[in-house]
PDB file of N, CA and C in Angstrom:
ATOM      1  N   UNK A   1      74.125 100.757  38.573  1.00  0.00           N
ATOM      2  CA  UNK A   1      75.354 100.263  37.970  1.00  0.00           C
ATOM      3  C   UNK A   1      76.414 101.361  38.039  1.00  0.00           C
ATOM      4  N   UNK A   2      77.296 100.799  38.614  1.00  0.00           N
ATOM      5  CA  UNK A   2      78.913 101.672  38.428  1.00  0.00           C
ATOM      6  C   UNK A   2      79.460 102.334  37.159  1.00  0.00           C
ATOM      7  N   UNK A   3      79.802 103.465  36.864  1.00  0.00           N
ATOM      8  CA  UNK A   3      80.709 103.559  35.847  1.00  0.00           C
ATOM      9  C   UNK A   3      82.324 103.675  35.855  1.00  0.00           C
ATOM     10  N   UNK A   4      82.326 102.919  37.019  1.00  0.00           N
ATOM     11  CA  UNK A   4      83.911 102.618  36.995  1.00  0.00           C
ATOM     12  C   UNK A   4      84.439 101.240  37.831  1.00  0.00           C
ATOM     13  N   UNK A   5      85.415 100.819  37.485  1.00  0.00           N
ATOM     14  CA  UNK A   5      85.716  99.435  37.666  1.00  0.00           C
ATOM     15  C   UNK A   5      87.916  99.808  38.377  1.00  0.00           C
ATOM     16  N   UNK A   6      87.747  98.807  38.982  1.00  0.00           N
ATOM     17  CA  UNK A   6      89.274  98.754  39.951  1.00  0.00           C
ATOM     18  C   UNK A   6      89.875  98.035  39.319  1.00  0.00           C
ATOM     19  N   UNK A   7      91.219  97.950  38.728  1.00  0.00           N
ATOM     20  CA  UNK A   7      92.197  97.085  38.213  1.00  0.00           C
ATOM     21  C   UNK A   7      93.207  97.015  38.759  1.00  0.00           C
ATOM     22  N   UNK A   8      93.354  95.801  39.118  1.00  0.00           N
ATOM     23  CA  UNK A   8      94.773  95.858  40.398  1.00  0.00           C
ATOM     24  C   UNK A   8      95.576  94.492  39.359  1.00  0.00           C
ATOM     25  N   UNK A   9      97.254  95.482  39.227  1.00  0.00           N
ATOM     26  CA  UNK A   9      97.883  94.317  38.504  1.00  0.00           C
ATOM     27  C   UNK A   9      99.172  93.982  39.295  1.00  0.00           C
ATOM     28  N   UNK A  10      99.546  92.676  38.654  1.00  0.00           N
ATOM     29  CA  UNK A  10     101.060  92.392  39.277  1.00  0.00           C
ATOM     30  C   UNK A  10     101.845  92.273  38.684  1.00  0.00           C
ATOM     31  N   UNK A  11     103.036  92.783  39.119  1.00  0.00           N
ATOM     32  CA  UNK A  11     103.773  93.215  38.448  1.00  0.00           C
ATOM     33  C   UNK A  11     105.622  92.758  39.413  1.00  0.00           C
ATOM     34  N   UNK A  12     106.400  91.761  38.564  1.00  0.00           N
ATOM     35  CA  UNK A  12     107.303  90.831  39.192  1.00  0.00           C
ATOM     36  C   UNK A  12     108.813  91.194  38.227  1.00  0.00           C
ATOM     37  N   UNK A  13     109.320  92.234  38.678  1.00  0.00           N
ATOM     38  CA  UNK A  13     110.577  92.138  37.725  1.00  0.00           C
ATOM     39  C   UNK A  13     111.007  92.712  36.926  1.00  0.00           C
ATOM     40  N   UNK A  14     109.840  93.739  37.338  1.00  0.00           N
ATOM     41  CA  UNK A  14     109.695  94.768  36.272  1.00  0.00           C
ATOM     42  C   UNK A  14     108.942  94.755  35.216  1.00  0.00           C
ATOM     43  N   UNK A  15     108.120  93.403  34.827  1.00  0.00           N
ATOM     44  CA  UNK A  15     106.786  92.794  33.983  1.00  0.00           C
ATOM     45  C   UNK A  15     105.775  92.577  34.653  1.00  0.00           C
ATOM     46  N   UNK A  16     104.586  92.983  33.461  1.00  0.00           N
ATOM     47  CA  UNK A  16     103.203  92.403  34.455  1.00  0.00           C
ATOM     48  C   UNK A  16     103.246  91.050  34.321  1.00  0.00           C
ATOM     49  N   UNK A  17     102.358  90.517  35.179  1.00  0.00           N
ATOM     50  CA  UNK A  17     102.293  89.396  35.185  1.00  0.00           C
ATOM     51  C   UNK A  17     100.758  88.704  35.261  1.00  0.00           C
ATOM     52  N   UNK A  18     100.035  89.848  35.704  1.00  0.00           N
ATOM     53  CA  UNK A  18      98.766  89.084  36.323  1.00  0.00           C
ATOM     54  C   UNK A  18      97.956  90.431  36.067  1.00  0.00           C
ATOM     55  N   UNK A  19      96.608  90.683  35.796  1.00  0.00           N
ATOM     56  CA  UNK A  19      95.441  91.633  36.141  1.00  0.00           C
ATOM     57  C   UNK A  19      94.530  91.256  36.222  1.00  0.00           C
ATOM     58  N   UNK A  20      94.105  91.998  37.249  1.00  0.00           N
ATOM     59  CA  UNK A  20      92.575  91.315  37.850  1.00  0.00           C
ATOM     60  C   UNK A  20      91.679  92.627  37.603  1.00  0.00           C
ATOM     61  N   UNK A  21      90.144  92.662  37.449  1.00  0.00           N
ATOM     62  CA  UNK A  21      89.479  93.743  37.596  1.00  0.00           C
ATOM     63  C   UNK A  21      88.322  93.339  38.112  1.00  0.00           C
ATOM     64  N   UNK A  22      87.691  94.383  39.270  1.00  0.00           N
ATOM     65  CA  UNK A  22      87.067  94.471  40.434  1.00  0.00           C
ATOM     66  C   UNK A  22      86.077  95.440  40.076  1.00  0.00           C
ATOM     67  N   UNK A  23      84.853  95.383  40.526  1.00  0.00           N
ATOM     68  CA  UNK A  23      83.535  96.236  40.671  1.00  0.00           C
ATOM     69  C   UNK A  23      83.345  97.266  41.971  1.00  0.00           C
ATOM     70  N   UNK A  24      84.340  97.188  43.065  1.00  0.00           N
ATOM     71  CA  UNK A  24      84.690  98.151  43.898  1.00  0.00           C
ATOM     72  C   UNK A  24      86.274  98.140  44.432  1.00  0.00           C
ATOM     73  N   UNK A  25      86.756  99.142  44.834  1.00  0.00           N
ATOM     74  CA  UNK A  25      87.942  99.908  45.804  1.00  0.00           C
ATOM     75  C   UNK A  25      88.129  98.582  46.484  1.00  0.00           C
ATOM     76  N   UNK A  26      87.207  98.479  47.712  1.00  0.00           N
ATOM     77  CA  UNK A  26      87.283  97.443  48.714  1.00  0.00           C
ATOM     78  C   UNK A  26      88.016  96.562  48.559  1.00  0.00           C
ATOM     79  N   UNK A  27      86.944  95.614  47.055  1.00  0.00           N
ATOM     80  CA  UNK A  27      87.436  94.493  46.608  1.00  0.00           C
ATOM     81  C   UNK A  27      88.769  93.968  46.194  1.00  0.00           C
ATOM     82  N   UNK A  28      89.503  95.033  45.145  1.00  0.00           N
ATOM     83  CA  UNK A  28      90.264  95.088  44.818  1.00  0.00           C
ATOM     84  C   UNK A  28      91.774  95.332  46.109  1.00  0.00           C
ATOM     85  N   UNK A  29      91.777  96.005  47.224  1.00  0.00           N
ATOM     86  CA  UNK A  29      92.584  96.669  47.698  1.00  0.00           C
ATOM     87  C   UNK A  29      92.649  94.625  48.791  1.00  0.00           C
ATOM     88  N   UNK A  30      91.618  94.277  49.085  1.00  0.00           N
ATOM     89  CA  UNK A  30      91.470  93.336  49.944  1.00  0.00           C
ATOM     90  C   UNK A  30      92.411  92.086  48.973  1.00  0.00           C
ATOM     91  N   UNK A  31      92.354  91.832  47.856  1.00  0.00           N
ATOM     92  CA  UNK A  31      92.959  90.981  46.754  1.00  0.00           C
ATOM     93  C   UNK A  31      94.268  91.544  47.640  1.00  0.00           C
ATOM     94  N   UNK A  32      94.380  92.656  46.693  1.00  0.00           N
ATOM     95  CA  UNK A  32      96.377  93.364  47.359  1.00  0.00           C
ATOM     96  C   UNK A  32      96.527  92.651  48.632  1.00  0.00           C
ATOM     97  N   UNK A  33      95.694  92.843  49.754  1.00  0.00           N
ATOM     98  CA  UNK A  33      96.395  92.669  51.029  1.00  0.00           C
ATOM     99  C   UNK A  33      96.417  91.150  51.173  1.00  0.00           C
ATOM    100  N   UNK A  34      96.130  89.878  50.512  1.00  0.00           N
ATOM    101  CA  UNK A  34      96.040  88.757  50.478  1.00  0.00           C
ATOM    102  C   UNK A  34      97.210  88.506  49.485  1.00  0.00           C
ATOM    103  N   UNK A  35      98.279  89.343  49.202  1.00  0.00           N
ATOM    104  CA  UNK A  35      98.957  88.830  47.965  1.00  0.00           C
ATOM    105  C   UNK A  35     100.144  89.589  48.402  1.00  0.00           C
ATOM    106  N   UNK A  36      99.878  90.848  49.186  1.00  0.00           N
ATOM    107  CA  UNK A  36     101.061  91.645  49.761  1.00  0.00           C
ATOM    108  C   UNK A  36     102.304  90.520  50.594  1.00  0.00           C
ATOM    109  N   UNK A  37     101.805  89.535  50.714  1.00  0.00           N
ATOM    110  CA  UNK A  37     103.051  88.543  51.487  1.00  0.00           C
ATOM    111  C   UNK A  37     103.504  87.620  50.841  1.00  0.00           C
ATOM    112  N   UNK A  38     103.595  87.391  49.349  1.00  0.00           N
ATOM    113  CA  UNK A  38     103.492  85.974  48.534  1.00  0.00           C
ATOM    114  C   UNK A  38     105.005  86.456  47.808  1.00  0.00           C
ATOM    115  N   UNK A  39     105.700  87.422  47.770  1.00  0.00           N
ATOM    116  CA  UNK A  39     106.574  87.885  47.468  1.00  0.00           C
ATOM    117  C   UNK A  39     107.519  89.030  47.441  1.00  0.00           C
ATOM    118  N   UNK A  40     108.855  89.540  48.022  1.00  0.00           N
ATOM    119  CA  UNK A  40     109.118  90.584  48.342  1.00  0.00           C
ATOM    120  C   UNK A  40     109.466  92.066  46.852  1.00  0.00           C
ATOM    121  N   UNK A  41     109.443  90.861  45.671  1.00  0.00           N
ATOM    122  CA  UNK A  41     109.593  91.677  45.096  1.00  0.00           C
ATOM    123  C   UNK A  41     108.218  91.836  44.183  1.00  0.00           C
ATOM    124  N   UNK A  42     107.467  91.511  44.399  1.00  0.00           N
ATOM    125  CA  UNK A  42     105.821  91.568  43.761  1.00  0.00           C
ATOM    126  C   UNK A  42     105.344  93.366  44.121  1.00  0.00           C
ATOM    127  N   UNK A  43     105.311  93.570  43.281  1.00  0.00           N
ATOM    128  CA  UNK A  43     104.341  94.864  43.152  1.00  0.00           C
ATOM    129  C   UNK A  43     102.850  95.325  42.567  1.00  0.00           C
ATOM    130  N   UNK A  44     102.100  95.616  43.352  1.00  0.00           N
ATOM    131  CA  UNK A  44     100.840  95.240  43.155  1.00  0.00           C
ATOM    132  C   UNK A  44     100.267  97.022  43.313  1.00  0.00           C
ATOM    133  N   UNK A  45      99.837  97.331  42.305  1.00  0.00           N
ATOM    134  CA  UNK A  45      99.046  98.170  41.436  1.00  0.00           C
ATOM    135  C   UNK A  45      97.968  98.660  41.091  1.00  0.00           C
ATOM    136  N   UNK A  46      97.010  99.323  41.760  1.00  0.00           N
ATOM    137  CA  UNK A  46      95.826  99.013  41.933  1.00  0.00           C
ATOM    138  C   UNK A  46      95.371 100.473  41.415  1.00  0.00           C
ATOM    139  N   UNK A  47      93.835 100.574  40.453  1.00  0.00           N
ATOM    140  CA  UNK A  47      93.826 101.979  40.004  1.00  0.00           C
ATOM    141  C   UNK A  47      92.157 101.883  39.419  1.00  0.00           C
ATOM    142  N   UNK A  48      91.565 103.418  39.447  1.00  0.00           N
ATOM    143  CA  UNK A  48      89.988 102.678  38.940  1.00  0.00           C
ATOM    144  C   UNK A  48      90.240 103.461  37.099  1.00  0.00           C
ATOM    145  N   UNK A  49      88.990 102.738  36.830  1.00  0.00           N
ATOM    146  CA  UNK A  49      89.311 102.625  35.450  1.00  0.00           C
ATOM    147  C   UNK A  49      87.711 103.225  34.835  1.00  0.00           C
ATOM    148  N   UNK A  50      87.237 103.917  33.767  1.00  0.00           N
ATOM    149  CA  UNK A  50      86.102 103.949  33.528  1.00  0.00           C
ATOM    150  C   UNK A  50      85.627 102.713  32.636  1.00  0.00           C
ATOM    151  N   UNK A  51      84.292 101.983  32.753  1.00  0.00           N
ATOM    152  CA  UNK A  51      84.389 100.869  32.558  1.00  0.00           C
ATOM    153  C   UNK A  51      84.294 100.737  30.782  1.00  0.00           C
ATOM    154  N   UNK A  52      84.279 101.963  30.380  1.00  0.00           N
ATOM    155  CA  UNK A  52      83.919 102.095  28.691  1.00  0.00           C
ATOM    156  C   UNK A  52      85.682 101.317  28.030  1.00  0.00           C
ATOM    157  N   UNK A  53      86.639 102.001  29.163  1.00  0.00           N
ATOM    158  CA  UNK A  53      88.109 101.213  28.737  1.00  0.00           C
ATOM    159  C   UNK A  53      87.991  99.772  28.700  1.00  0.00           C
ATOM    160  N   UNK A  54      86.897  98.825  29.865  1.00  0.00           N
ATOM    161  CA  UNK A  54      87.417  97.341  29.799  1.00  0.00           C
ATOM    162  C   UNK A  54      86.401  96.455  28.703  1.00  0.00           C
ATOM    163  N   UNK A  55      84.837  97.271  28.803  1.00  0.00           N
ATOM    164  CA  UNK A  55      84.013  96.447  28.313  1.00  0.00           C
ATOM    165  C   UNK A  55      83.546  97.580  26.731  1.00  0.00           C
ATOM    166  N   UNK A  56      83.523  96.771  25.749  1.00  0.00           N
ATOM    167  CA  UNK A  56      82.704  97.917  24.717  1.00  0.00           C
ATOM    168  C   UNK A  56      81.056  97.733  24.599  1.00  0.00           C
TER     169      UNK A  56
END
Protein backbone atom coordinates (compact mmCIF):
# COMPACT_ATOMS: atom_id res chain seq x y z
CA UNK A 1 0.00 0.00 0.00
CA UNK A 2 1.00 3.59 -0.99
CA UNK A 3 1.47 6.31 1.42
CA UNK A 4 0.65 8.86 -0.88
CA UNK A 5 -2.21 9.67 -3.11
CA UNK A 6 -2.39 12.36 -6.44
CA UNK A 7 -4.97 15.13 -6.34
CA UNK A 8 -5.56 16.78 -9.48
CA UNK A 9 -8.11 19.79 -9.25
CA UNK A 10 -9.97 22.17 -11.55
CA UNK A 11 -9.90 25.12 -11.34
CA UNK A 12 -12.23 27.73 -13.88
CA UNK A 13 -12.04 31.47 -13.10
CA UNK A 14 -10.11 31.58 -10.64
CA UNK A 15 -12.43 28.88 -8.41
CA UNK A 16 -12.14 25.30 -7.89
CA UNK A 17 -14.47 23.57 -9.31
CA UNK A 18 -13.85 19.90 -9.37
CA UNK A 19 -11.17 17.40 -7.34
CA UNK A 20 -10.41 14.22 -8.12
CA UNK A 21 -7.91 11.92 -6.13
CA UNK A 22 -5.81 9.17 -7.68
CA UNK A 23 -3.66 6.18 -6.23
CA UNK A 24 -0.79 6.99 -8.79
CA UNK A 25 1.14 10.04 -10.86
CA UNK A 26 0.13 8.18 -14.10
CA UNK A 27 -3.40 8.12 -13.28
CA UNK A 28 -3.93 11.34 -12.33
CA UNK A 29 -1.66 13.24 -15.04
CA UNK A 30 -3.66 10.90 -17.86
CA UNK A 31 -7.25 12.49 -16.27
CA UNK A 32 -5.29 16.14 -17.01
CA UNK A 33 -4.47 15.16 -20.52
CA UNK A 34 -8.20 14.04 -21.27
CA UNK A 35 -9.51 17.38 -19.88
CA UNK A 36 -6.51 19.62 -21.14
CA UNK A 37 -8.91 20.39 -24.34
CA UNK A 38 -12.47 20.87 -22.72
CA UNK A 39 -11.55 24.48 -22.04
CA UNK A 40 -9.08 27.31 -22.65
CA UNK A 41 -9.43 28.75 -19.52
CA UNK A 42 -9.56 25.47 -17.25
CA UNK A 43 -6.61 24.97 -15.13
CA UNK A 44 -5.82 21.75 -13.96
CA UNK A 45 -3.60 21.13 -10.88
CA UNK A 46 -2.22 18.17 -10.07
CA UNK A 47 -0.03 17.40 -6.74
CA UNK A 48 0.69 14.18 -4.40
CA UNK A 49 -0.65 14.32 -1.11
CA UNK A 50 0.21 12.03 2.01
CA UNK A 51 -2.75 9.91 2.33
CA UNK A 52 -3.11 10.63 6.33
CA UNK A 53 -4.43 14.38 4.74
CA UNK A 54 -7.45 12.58 2.66
CA UNK A 55 -8.40 9.49 4.70
CA UNK A 56 -8.32 9.41 8.80
Amino acid sequence: MTNMVWKCEQWFGGKMQAQQVFTSEDQAREFARRLSGVAPELVLKIEAMPIQQVWN
